[in-house]
Structures are given as C-alpha cells and as structure tokens.
C-alpha atoms as a PDB file:
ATOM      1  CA  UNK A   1     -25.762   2.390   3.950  1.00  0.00           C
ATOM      2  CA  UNK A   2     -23.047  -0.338   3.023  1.00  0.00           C
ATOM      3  CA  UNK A   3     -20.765   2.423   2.848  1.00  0.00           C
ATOM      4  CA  UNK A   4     -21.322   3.763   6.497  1.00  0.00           C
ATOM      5  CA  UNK A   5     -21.384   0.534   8.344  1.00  0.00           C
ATOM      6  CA  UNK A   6     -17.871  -0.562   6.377  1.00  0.00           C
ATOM      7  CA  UNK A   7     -16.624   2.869   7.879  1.00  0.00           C
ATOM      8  CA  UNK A   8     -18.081   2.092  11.276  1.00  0.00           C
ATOM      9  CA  UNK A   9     -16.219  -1.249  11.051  1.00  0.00           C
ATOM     10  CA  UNK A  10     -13.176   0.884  10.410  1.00  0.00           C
ATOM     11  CA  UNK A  11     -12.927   3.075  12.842  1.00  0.00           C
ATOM     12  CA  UNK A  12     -14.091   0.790  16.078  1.00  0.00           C
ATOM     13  CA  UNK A  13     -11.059  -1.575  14.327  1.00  0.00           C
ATOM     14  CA  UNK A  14      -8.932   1.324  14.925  1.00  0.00           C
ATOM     15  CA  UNK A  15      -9.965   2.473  18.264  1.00  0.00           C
ATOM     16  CA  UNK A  16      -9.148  -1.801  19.355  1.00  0.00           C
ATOM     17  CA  UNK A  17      -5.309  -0.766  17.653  1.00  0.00           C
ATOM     18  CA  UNK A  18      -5.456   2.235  19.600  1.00  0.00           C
ATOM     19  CA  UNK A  19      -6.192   1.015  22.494  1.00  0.00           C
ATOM     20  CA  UNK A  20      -4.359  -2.233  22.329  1.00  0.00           C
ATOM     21  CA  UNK A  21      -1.019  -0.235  21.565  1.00  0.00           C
ATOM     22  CA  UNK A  22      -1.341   2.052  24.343  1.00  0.00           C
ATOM     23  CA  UNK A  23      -1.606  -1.464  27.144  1.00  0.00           C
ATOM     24  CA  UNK A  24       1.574  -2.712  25.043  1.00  0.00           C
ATOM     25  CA  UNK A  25       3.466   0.072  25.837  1.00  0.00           C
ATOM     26  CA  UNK A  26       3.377  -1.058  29.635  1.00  0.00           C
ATOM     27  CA  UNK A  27       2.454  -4.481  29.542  1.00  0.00           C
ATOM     28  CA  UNK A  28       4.080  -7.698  27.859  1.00  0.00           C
ATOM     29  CA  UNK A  29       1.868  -9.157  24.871  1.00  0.00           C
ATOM     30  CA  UNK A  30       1.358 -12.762  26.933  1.00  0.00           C
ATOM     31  CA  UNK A  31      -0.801 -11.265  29.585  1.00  0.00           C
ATOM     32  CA  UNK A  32      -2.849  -8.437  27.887  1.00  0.00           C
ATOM     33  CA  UNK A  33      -6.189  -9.836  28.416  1.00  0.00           C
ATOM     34  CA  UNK A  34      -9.163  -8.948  25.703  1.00  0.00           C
ATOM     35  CA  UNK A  35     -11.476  -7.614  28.024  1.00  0.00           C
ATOM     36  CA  UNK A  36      -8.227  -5.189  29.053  1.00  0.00           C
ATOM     37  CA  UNK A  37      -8.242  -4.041  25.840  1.00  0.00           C
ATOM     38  CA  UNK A  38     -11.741  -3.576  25.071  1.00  0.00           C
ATOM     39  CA  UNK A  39     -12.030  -2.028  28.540  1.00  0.00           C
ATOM     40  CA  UNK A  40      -8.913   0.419  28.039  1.00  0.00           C
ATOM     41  CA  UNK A  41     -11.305   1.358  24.170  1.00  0.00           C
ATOM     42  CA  UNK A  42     -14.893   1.743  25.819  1.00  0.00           C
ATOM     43  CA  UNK A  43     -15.945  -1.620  23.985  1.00  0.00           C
ATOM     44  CA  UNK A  44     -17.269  -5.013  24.833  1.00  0.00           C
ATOM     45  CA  UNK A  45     -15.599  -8.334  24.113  1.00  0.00           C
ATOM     46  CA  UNK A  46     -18.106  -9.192  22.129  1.00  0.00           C
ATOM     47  CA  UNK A  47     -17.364  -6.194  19.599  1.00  0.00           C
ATOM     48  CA  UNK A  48     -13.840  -7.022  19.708  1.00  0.00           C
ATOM     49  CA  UNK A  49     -14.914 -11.101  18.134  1.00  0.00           C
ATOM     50  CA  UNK A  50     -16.827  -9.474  16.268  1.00  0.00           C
ATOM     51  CA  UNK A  51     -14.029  -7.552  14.517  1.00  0.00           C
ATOM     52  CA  UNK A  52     -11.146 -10.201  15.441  1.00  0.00           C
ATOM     53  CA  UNK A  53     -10.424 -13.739  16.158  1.00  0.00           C
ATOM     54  CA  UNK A  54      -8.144 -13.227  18.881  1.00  0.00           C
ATOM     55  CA  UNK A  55      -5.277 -10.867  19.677  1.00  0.00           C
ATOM     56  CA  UNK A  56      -3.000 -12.256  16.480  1.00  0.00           C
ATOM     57  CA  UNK A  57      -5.551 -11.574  14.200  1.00  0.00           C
ATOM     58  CA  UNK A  58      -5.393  -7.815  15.194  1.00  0.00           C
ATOM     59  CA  UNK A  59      -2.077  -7.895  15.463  1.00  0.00           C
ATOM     60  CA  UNK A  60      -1.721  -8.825  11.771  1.00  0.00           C
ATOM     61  CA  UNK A  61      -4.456  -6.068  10.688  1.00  0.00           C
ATOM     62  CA  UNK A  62      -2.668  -3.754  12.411  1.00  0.00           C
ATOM     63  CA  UNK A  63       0.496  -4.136  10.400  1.00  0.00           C
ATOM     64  CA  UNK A  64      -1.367  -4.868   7.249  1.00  0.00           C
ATOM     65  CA  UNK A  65      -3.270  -1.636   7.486  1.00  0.00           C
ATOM     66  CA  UNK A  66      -0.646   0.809   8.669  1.00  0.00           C
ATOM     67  CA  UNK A  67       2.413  -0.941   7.221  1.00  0.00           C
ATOM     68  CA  UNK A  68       2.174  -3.101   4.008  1.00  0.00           C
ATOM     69  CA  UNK A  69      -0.170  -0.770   2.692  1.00  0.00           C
ATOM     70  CA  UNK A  70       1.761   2.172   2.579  1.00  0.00           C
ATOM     71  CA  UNK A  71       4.289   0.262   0.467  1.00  0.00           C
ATOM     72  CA  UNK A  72       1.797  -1.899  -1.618  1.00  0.00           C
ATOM     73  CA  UNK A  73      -0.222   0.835  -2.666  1.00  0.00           C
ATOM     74  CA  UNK A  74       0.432   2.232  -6.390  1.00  0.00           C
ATOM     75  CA  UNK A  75       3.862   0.514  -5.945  1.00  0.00           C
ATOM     76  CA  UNK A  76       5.837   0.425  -9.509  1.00  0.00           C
ATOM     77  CA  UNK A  77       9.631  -0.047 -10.255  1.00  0.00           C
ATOM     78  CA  UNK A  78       9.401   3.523 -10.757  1.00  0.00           C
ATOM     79  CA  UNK A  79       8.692   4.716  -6.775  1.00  0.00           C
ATOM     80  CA  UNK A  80       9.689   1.761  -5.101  1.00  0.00           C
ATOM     81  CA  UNK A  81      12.292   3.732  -3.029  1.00  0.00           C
ATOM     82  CA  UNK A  82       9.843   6.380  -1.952  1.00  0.00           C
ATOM     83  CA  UNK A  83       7.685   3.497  -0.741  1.00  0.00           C
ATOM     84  CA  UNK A  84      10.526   1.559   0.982  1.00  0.00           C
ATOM     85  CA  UNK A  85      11.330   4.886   2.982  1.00  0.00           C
ATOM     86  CA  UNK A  86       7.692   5.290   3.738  1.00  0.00           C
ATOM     87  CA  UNK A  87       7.601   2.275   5.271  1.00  0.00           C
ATOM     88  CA  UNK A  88      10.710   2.280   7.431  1.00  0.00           C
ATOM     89  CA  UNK A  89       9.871   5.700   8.378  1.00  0.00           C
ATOM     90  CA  UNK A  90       6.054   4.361   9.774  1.00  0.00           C
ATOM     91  CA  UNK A  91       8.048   1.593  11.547  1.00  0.00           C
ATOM     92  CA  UNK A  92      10.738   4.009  12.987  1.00  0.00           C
ATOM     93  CA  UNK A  93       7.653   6.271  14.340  1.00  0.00           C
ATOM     94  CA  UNK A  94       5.843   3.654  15.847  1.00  0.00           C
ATOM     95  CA  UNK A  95       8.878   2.066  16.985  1.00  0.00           C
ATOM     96  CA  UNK A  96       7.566   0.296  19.960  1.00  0.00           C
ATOM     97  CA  UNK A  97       5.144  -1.854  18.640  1.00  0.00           C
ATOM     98  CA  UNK A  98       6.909  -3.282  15.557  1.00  0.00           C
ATOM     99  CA  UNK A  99      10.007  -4.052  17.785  1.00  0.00           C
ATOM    100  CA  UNK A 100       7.633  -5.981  19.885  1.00  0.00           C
ATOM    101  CA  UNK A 101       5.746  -7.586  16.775  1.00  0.00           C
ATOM    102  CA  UNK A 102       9.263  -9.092  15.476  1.00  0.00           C
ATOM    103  CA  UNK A 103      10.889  -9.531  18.286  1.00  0.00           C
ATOM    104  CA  UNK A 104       8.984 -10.782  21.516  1.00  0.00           C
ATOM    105  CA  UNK A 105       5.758 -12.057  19.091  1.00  0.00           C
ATOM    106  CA  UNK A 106       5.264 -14.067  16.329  1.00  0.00           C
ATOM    107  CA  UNK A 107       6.138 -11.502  12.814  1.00  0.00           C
ATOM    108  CA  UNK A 108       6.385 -14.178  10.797  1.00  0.00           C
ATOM    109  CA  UNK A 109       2.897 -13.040   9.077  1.00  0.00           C
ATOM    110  CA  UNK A 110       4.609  -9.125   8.700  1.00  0.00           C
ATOM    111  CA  UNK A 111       7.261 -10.973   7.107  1.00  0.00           C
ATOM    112  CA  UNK A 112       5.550 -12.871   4.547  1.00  0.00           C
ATOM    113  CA  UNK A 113       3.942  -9.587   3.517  1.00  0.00           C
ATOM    114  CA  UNK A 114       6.696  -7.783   3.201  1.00  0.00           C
ATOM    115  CA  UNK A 115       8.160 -10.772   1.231  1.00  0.00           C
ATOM    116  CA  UNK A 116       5.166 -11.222  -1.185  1.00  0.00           C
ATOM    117  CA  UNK A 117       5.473  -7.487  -2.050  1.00  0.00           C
ATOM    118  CA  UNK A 118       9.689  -7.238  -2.702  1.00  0.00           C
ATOM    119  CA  UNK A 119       8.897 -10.491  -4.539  1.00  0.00           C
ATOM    120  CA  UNK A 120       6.437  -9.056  -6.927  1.00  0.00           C
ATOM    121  CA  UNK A 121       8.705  -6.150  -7.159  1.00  0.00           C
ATOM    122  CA  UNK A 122      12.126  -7.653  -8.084  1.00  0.00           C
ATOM    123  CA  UNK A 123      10.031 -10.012 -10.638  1.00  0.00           C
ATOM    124  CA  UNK A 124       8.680  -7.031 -12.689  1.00  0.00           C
ATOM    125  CA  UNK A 125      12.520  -5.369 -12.443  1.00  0.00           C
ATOM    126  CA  UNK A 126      13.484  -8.679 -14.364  1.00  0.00           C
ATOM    127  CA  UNK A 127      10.651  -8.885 -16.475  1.00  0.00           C
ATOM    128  CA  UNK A 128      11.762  -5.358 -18.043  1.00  0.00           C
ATOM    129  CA  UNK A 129      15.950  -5.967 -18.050  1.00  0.00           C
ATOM    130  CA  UNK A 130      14.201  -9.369 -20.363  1.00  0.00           C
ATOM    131  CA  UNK A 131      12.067  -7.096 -22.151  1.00  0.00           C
ATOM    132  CA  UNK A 132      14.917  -4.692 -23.233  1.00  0.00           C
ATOM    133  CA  UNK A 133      15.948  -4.487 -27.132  1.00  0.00           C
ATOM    134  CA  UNK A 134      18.930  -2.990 -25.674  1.00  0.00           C
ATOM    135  CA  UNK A 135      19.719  -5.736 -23.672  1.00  0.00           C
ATOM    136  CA  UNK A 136      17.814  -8.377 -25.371  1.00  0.00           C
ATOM    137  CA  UNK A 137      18.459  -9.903 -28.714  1.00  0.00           C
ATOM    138  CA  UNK A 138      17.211 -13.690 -29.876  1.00  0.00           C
ATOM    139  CA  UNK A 139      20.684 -15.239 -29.388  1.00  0.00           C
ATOM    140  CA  UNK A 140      20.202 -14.918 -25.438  1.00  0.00           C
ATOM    141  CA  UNK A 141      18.375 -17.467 -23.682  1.00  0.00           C
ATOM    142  CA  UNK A 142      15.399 -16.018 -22.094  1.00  0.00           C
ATOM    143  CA  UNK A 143      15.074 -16.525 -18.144  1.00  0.00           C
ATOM    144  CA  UNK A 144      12.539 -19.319 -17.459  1.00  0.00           C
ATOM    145  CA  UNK A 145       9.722 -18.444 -15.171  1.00  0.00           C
ATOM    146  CA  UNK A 146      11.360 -20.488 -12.263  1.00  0.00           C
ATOM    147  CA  UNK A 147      14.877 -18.785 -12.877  1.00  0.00           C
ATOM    148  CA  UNK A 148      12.617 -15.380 -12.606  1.00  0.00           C
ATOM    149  CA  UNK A 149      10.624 -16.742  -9.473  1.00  0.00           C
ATOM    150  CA  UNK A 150      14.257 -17.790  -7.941  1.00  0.00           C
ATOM    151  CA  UNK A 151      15.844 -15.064  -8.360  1.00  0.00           C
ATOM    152  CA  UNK A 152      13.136 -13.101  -7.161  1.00  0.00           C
ATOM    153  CA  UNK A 153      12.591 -14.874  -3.940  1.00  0.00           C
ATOM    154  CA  UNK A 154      16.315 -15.086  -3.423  1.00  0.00           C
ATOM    155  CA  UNK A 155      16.938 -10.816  -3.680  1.00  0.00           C
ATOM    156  CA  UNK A 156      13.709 -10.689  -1.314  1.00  0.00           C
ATOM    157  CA  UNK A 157      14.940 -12.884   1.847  1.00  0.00           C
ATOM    158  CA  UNK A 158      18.093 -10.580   1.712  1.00  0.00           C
ATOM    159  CA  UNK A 159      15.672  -6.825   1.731  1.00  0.00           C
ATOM    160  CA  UNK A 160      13.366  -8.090   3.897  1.00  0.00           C
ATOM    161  CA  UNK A 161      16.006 -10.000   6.166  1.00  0.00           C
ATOM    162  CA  UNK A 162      17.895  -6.442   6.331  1.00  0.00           C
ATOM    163  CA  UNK A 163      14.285  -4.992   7.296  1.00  0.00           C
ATOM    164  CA  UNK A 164      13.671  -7.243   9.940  1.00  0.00           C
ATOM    165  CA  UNK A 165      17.032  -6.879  11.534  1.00  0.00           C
ATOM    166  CA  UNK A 166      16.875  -3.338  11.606  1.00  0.00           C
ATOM    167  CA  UNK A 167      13.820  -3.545  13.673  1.00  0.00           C
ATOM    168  CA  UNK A 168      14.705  -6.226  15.748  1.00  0.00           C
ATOM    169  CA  UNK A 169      18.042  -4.252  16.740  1.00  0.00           C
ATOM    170  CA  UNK A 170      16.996  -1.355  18.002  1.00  0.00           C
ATOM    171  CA  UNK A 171      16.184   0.499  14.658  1.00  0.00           C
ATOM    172  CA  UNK A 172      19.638   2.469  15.248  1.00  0.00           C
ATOM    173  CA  UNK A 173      20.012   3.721  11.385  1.00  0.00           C
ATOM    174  CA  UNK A 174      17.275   6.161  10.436  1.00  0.00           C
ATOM    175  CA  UNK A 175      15.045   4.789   7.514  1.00  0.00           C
ATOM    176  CA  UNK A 176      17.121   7.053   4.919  1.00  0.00           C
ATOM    177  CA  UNK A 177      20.231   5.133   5.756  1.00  0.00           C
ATOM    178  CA  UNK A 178      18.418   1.728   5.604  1.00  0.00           C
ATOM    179  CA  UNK A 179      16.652   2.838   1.991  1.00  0.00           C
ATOM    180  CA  UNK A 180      19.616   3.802   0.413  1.00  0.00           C
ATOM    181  CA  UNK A 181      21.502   0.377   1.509  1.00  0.00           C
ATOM    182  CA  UNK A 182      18.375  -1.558  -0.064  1.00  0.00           C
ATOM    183  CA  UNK A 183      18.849   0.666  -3.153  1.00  0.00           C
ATOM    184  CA  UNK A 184      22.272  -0.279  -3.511  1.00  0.00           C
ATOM    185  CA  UNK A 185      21.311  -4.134  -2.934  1.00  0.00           C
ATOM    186  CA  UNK A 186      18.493  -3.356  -6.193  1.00  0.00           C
ATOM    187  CA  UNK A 187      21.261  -1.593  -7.742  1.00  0.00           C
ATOM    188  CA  UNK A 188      23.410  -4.180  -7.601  1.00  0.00           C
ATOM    189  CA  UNK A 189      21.094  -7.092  -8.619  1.00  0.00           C
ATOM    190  CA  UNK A 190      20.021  -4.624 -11.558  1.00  0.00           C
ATOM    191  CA  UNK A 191      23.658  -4.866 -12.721  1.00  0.00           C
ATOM    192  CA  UNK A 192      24.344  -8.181 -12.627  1.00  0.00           C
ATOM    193  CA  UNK A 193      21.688  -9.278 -14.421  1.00  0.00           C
ATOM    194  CA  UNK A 194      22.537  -6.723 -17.212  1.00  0.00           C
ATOM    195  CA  UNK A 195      26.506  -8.303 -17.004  1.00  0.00           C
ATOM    196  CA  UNK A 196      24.814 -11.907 -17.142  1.00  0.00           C
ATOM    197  CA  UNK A 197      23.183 -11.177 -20.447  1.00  0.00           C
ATOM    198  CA  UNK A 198      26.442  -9.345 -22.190  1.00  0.00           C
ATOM    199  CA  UNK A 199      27.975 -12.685 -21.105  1.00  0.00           C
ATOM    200  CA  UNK A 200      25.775 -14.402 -22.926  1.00  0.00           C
ATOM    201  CA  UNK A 201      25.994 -12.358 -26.089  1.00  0.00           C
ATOM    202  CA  UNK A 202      29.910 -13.335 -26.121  1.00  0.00           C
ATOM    203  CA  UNK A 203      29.191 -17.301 -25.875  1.00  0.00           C
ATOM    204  CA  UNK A 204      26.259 -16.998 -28.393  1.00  0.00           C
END
C-alpha cells in the first residue's frame, strides 16, 4: 500500500511540473498564479500544498528530480563525464525552463546542488592521486583535510560557474563541447596535483 500511494505522490508531483512548465513557456514566473497551475493540471490548490510549499519549492524538486539526479546517481571518478554530458544534454533539451530557473529566478538552490556533487567528486579524485604508491611515498606531506576540502570547493565554483554560464547565455555550445572543456579543467587539476607531489619528492 505504502508503495502505491508514494507512486501516486509521484506522478500528481509530475503532472504540477508538467503543467507548471507548459504556463512558463508563455507566462513570466512573477505572475503564474497556483490556482493557474493547478487549473492548467486538473488539480486543486489544496493538492498542490499538499505536495509543495509554494512555487520555489517545486521549482527546486523539479530540478532535483530531473537534473541532479541524473548526475548524482551511481556517480564515480570512473563515469563522471558520461554523467556531466547527461546532464547538460537534459538542460539543453529542456532549455526553456533552466534558462528561466538561472536567469530570471532564484537558481541559487540548482547551484548548490550542482556544487555539493562536483565537490564530492573532485574530493574522491584527490583522495586517490593521495592514495597512490606511485605517487605517494612517506617523505611527502599528506594533504590535510582542509587543503582537500579547499581545493575541492575551489575546482567546483570554476565547473559549476562554467555550467551556469552556459545556461544563462543562451546554451550556444552543445553539451559535448561544454563536457569536454570541463574534462580538460579535471584534466588539468589531475595534473597539477600529480606535478605538486614530484615537487615535493625533490625538496624532501
């Protein structure tokens, strides 16, 4: 029984997306009204408060579900491209709404989930270059967990920074174009943190 009513929940949630997207299309964010979108859905208000503190709060489950899942799920170091491209290419498709979302309303809670997960990615990339005998020998320091949390947080604002951008401008590169220059940002932090550690083999 649980099971059925949680899918329930699910779908009338997406039916409110649905039908909330569709008004956006035509209709600037400020003035779309509830009971206009529970109206445009075949729903009542009180089904949509039921679901949703206000038009924010669906907002941000819209993203979460269709967007930071497809790149949080099963993400390793190992697929983290694939995911990146999946991503972009669910943005690029629905390109409407998430230029709205970060551009005309507040996407500061899309980009704290998109930070939280390219944070938790770049900190398990440097927990393995510190975990690497071939890399990794007693004379060099090992990274502190705030160096590793820096770090981290500092590659992050730069991927998701380029992420935003892209969608606030129009999305002009396809998501291929956009993956690959992330890659090469990855790449590039990959290899400096191996040259950081040969330099400290010399001083040692």
């Amino acid at each position: 029984m649980r099971s059925v009513c949680m899918s329930d929940a699910s779908i009338t949630k997406k039916a409110i997306a649905k039908g909330f997207k569709h008004i956006l299309k035509n209709k600037n964010f400020e003035k779309i009204t509830i009971a206009e979108i529970t109206a445009e859905c075949g729903l009542n208000r009180q089904t949509f408060y039921y679901h949703f503190r206000d038009k924010y709060d669906l907002i941000n489950w819209i993203v979460y579900q269709e967007a930071i899942l497809v790149i949080r799920t099963e993400l390793t170091i190992e697929n983290w491209d694939s995911k990146v491209l999946a991503l972009l290419t669910t943005m690029k498709n629905d390109g409407h709404f998430y230029q709205t979302t970060l551009k005309d309303i507040n996407g500061t809670e899309f980009q704290n989930y998109l930070f939280t997960v390219t944070k938790e990615i770049f900190i398990e990339m440097i927990e393995h270059l510190s975990s690497d005998r071939k890399i990794n020998s007693e004379a060099v320091p090992v990274m502190t967990p705030q160096k590793k949390t820096f770090t981290a947080e500092f590659l992050s604002y730069g991927v998701v920074g380029m992420i935003i951008d892209w969608a606030q401008n129009g999305m002009k590169q396809s998501p291929e174009e956009i993956t690959i220059s992330i890659k090469e940002i990855i790449n590039g932090a990959r290899m400096f943190a191996v040259s950081r550690y040969f330099q400290e083999l010399t001083k040692a």
